[in-house]
C-alpha atoms as a PDB file:
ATOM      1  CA  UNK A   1       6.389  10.818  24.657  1.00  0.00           C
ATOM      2  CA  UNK A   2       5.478   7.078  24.476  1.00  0.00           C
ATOM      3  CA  UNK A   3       5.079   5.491  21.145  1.00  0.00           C
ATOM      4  CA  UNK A   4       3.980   2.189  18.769  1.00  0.00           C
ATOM      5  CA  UNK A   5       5.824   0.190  16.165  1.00  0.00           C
ATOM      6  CA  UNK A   6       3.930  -2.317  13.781  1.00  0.00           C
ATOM      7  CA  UNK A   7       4.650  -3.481  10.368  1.00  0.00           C
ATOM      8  CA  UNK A   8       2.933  -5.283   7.553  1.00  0.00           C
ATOM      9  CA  UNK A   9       2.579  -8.909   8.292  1.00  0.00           C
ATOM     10  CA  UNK A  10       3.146  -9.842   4.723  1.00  0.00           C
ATOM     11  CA  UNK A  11       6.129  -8.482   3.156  1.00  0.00           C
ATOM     12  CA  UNK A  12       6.801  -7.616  -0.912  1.00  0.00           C
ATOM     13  CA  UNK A  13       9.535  -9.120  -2.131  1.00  0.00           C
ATOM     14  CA  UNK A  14      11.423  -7.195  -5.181  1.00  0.00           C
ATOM     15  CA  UNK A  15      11.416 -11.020  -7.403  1.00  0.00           C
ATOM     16  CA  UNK A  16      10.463 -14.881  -6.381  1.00  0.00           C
ATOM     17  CA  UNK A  17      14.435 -15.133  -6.130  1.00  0.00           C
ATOM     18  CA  UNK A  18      14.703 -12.217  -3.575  1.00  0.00           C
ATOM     19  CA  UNK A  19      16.308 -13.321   0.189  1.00  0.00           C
ATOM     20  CA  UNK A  20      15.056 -10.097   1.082  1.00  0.00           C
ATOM     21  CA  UNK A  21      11.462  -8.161   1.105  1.00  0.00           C
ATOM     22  CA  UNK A  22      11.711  -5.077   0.081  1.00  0.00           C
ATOM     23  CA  UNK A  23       8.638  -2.485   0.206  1.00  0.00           C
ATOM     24  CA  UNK A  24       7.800  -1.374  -3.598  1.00  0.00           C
ATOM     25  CA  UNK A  25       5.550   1.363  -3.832  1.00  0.00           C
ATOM     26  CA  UNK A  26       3.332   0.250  -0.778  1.00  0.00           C
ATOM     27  CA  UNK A  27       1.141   2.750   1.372  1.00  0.00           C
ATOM     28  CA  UNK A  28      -0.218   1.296   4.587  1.00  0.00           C
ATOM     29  CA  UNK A  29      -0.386   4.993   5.920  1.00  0.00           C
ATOM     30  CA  UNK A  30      -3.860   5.458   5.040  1.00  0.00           C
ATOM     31  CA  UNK A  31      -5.134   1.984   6.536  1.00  0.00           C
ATOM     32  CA  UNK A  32      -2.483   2.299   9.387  1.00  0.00           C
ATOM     33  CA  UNK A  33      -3.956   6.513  10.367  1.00  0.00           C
ATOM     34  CA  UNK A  34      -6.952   7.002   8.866  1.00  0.00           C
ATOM     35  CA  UNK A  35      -8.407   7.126  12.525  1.00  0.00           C
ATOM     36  CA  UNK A  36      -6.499  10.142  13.465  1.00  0.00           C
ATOM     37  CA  UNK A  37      -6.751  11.892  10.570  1.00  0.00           C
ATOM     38  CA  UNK A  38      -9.308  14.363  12.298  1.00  0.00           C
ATOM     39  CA  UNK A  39      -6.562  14.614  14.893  1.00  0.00           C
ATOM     40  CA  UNK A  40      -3.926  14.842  12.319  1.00  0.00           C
ATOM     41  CA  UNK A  41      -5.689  18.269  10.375  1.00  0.00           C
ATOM     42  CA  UNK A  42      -5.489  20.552  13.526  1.00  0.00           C
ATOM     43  CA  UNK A  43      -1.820  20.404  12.870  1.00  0.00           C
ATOM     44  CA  UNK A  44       0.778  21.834  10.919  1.00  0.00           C
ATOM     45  CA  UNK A  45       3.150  19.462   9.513  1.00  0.00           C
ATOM     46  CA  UNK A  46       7.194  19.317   9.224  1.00  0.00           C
ATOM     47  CA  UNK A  47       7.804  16.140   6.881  1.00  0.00           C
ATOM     48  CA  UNK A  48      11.493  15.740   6.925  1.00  0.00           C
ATOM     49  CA  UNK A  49      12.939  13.386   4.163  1.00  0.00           C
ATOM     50  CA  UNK A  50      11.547  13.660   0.700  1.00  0.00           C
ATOM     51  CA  UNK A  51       8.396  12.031   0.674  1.00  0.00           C
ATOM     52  CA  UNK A  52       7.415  10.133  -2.022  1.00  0.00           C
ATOM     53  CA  UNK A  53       3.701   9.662  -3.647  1.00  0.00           C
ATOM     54  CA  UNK A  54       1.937   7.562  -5.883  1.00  0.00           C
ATOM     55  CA  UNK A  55      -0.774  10.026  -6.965  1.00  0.00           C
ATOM     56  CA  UNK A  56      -3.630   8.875  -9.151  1.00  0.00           C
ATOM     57  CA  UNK A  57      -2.848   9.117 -12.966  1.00  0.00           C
ATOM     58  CA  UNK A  58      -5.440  11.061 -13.832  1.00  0.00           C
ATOM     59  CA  UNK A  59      -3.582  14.443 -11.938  1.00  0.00           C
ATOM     60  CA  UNK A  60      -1.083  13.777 -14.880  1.00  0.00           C
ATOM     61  CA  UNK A  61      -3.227  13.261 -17.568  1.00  0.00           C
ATOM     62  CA  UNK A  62      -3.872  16.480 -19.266  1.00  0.00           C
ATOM     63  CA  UNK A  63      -0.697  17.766 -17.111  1.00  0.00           C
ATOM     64  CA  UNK A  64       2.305  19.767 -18.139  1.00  0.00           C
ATOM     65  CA  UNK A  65       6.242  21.036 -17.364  1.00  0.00           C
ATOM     66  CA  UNK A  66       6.283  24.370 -16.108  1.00  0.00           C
ATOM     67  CA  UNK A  67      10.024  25.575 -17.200  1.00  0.00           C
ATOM     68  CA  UNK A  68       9.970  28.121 -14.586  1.00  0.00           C
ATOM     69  CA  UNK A  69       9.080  26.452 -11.409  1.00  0.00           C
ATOM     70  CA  UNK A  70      10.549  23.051 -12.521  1.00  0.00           C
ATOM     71  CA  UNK A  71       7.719  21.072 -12.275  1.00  0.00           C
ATOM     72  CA  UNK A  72       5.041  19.203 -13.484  1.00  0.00           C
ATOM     73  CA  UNK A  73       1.619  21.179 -13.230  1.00  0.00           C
ATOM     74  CA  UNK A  74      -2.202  20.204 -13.124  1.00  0.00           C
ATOM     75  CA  UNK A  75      -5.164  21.711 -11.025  1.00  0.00           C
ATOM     76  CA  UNK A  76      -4.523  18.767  -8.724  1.00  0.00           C
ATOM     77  CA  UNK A  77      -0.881  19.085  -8.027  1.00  0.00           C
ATOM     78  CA  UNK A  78      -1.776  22.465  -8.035  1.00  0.00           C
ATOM     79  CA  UNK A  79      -3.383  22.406  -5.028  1.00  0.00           C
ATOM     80  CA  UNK A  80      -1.163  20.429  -3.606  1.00  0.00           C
ATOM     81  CA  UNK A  81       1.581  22.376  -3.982  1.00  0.00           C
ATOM     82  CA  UNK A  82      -0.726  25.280  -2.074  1.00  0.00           C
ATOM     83  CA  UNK A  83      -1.050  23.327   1.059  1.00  0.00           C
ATOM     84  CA  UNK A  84       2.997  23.705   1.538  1.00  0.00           C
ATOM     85  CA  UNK A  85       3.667  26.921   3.083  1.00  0.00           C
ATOM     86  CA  UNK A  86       8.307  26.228   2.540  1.00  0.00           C
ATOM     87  CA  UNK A  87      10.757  24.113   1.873  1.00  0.00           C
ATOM     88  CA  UNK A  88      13.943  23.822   2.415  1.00  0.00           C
ATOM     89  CA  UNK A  89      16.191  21.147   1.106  1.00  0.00           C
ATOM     90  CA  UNK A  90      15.417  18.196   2.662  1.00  0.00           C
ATOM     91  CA  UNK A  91      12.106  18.745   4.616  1.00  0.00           C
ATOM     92  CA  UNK A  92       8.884  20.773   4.259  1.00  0.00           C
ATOM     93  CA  UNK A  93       6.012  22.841   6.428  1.00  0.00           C
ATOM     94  CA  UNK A  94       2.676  21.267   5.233  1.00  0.00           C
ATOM     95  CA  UNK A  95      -0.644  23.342   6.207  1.00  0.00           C
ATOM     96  CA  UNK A  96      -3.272  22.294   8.488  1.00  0.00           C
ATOM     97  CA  UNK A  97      -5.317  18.995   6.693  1.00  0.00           C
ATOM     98  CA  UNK A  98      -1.982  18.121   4.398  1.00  0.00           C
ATOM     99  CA  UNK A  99      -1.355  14.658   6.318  1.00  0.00           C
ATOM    100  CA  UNK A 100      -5.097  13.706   5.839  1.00  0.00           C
ATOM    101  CA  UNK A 101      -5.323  14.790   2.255  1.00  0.00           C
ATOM    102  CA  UNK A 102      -2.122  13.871   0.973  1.00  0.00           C
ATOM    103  CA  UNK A 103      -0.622  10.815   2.551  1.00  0.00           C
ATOM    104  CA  UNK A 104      -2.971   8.605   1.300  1.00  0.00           C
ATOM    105  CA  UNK A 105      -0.878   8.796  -1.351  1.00  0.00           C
ATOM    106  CA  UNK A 106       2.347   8.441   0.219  1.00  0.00           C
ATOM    107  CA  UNK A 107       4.564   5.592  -0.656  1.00  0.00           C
ATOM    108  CA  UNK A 108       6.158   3.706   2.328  1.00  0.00           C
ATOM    109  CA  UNK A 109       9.769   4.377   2.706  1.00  0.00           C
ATOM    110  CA  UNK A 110      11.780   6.640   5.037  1.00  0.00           C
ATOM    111  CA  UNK A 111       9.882   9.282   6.691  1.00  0.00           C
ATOM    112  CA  UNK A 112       9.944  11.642   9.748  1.00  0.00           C
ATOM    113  CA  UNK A 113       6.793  13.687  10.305  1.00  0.00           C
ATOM    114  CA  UNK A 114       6.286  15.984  13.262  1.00  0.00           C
ATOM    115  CA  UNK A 115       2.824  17.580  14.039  1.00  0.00           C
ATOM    116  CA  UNK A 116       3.498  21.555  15.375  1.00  0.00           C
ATOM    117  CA  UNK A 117       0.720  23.806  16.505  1.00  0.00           C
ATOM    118  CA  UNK A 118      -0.929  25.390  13.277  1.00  0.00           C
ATOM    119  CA  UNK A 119       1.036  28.971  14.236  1.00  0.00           C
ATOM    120  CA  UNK A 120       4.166  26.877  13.397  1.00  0.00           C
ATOM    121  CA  UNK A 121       6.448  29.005  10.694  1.00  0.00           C
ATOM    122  CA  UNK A 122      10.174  28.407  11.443  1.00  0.00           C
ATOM    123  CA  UNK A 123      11.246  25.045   9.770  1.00  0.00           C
ATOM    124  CA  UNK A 124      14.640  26.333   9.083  1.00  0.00           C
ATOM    125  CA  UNK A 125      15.233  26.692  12.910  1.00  0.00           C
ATOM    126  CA  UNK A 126      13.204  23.185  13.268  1.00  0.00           C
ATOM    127  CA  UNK A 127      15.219  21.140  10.918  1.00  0.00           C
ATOM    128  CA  UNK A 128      18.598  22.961  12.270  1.00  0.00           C
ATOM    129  CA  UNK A 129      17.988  22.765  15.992  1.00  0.00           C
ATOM    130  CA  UNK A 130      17.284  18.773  14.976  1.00  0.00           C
ATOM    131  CA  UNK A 131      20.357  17.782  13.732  1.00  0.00           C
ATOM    132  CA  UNK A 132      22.668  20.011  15.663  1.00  0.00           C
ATOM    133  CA  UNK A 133      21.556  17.443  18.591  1.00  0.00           C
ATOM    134  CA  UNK A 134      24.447  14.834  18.601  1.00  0.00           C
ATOM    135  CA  UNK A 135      23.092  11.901  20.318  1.00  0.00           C
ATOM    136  CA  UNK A 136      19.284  10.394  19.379  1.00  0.00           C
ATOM    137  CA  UNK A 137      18.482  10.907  22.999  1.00  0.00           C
ATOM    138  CA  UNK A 138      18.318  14.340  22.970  1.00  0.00           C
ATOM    139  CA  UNK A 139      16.630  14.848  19.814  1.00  0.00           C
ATOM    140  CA  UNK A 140      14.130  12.429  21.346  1.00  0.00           C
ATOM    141  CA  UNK A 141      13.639  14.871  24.092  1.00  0.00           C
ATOM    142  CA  UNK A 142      13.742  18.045  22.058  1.00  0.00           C
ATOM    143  CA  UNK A 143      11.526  16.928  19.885  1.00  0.00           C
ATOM    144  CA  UNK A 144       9.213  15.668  22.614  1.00  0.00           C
ATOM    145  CA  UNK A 145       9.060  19.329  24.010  1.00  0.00           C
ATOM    146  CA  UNK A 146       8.301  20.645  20.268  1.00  0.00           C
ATOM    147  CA  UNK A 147       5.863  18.571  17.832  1.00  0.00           C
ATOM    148  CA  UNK A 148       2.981  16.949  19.559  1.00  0.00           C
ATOM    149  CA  UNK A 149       2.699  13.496  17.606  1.00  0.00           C
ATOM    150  CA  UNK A 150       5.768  12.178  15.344  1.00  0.00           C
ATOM    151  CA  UNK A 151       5.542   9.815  12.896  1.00  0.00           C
ATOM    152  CA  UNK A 152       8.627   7.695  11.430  1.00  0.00           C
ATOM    153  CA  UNK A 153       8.561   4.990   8.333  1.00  0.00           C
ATOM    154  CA  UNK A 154      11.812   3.106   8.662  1.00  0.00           C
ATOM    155  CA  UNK A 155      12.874   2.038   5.160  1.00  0.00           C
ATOM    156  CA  UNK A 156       9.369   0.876   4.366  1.00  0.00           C
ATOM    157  CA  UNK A 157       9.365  -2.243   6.638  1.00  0.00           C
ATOM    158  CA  UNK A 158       7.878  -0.598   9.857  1.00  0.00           C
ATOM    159  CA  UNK A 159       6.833   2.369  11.255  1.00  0.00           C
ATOM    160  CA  UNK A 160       6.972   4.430  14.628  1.00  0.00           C
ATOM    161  CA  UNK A 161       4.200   6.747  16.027  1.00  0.00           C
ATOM    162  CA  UNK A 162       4.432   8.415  19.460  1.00  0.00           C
ATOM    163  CA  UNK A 163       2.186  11.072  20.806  1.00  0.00           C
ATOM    164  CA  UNK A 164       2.267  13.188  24.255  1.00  0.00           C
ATOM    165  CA  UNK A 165      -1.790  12.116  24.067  1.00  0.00           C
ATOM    166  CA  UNK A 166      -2.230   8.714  25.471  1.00  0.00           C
ATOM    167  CA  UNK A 167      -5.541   8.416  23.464  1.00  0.00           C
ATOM    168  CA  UNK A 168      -3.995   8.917  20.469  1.00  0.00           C
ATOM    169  CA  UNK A 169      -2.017   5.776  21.009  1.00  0.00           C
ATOM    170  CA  UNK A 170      -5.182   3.810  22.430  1.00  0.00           C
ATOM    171  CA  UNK A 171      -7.181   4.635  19.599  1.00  0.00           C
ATOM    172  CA  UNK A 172      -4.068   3.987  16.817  1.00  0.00           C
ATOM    173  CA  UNK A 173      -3.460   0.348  18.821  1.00  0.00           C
ATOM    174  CA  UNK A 174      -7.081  -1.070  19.092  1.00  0.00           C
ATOM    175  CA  UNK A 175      -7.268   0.132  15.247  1.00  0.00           C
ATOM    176  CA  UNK A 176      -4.521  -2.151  14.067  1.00  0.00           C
ATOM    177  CA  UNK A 177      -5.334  -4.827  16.560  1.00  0.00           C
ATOM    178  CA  UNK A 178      -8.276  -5.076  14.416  1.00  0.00           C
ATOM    179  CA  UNK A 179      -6.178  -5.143  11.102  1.00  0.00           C
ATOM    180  CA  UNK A 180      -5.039  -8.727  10.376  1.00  0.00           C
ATOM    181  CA  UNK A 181      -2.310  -7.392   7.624  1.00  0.00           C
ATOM    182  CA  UNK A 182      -0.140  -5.979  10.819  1.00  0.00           C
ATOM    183  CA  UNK A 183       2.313  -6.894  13.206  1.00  0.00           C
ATOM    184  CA  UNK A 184       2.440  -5.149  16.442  1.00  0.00           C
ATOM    185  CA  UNK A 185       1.565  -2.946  17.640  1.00  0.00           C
ATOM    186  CA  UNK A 186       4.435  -3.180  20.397  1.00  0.00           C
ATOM    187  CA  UNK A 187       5.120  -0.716  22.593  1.00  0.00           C
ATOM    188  CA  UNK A 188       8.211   2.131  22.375  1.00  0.00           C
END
């Protein structure tokens, strides 16, 4: 599977004083995707890591705390609760059109995301077959064999797309060489 990496050209820094930049609450998915999102909805999704969105305020204005499912309820994250089929405890299967929907809203910061035909059902064996793979190379591989497109956001300062469709990566690259706010993309 052959893949890009590109990053923001202008980092946020957490203060003035900060060595550092640090990614608060940015979402470059959207601009970074939007392309593929048509390409992105005929799959079903296993988002490992516990992604993190920024949804609009108005989902939580007239919202409430459900006691018994823990969480905070509204039509709107109503419905997106319906487009995940499971969870486990540290990843989730999303339905067919969750990426395109959804990650709009998704803040930049560690992410894995692997796209699996929409028949897909076993993320328990998904997530355990994963990790029982020692070495990176061989999940590399595995995975390569399983999820058609995989999508990584390293700590919010770059991320990593790779596809087993060449056009996929032509279309993501001339998209971002036409971005000025990225770096990259370079090749994987």
């Amino acid at each position: 599977m052959n893949g890009l990496r590109f990053m923001p050209k202008t980092p946020i820094f957490d203060s003035e004083d900060s060595p550092l930049p640090r990614v608060i609450n940015r979402n470059d998915f959207h601009a970074i995707f939007s392309e593929l999102y048509p390409v992105f909805n005929n799959y079903r999704w296993v988002i490992q890591g516990t992604p993190i969105f920024n949804f609009p305020d108005q989902w939580y204005k007239n919202s409430w705390y459900d006691e018994e499912s823990d969480m905070e309820r509204s039509p709107q994250l109503d419905e997106y609760e319906s487009c995940i089929i499971s969870r486990t405890d540290d990843a989730l299967l999303a339905d067919v059109g969750y990426v395109s929907r959804y990650f709009k809203y998704l803040v930049d910061d560690w992410i894995d995301a692997f796209a699996l035909p929409p028949s897909f059902t076993d993320i328990d064996g998904f997530i355990k077959s994963y990790w029982q793979l020692k070495h990176a190379k061989d999940r590399n591989r595995w995975v390569g064999e399983m999820a058609d497109i995989c999508i990584f956001n390293i700590d919010g300062m770059f991320w990593e797309f790779y596809s087993k469709n060449a056009q996929h990566l032509l279309t993501l690259q001339e998209h971002i060489n036409k971005d000025p706010g990225f770096e990259g993309p370079i090749q994987t």
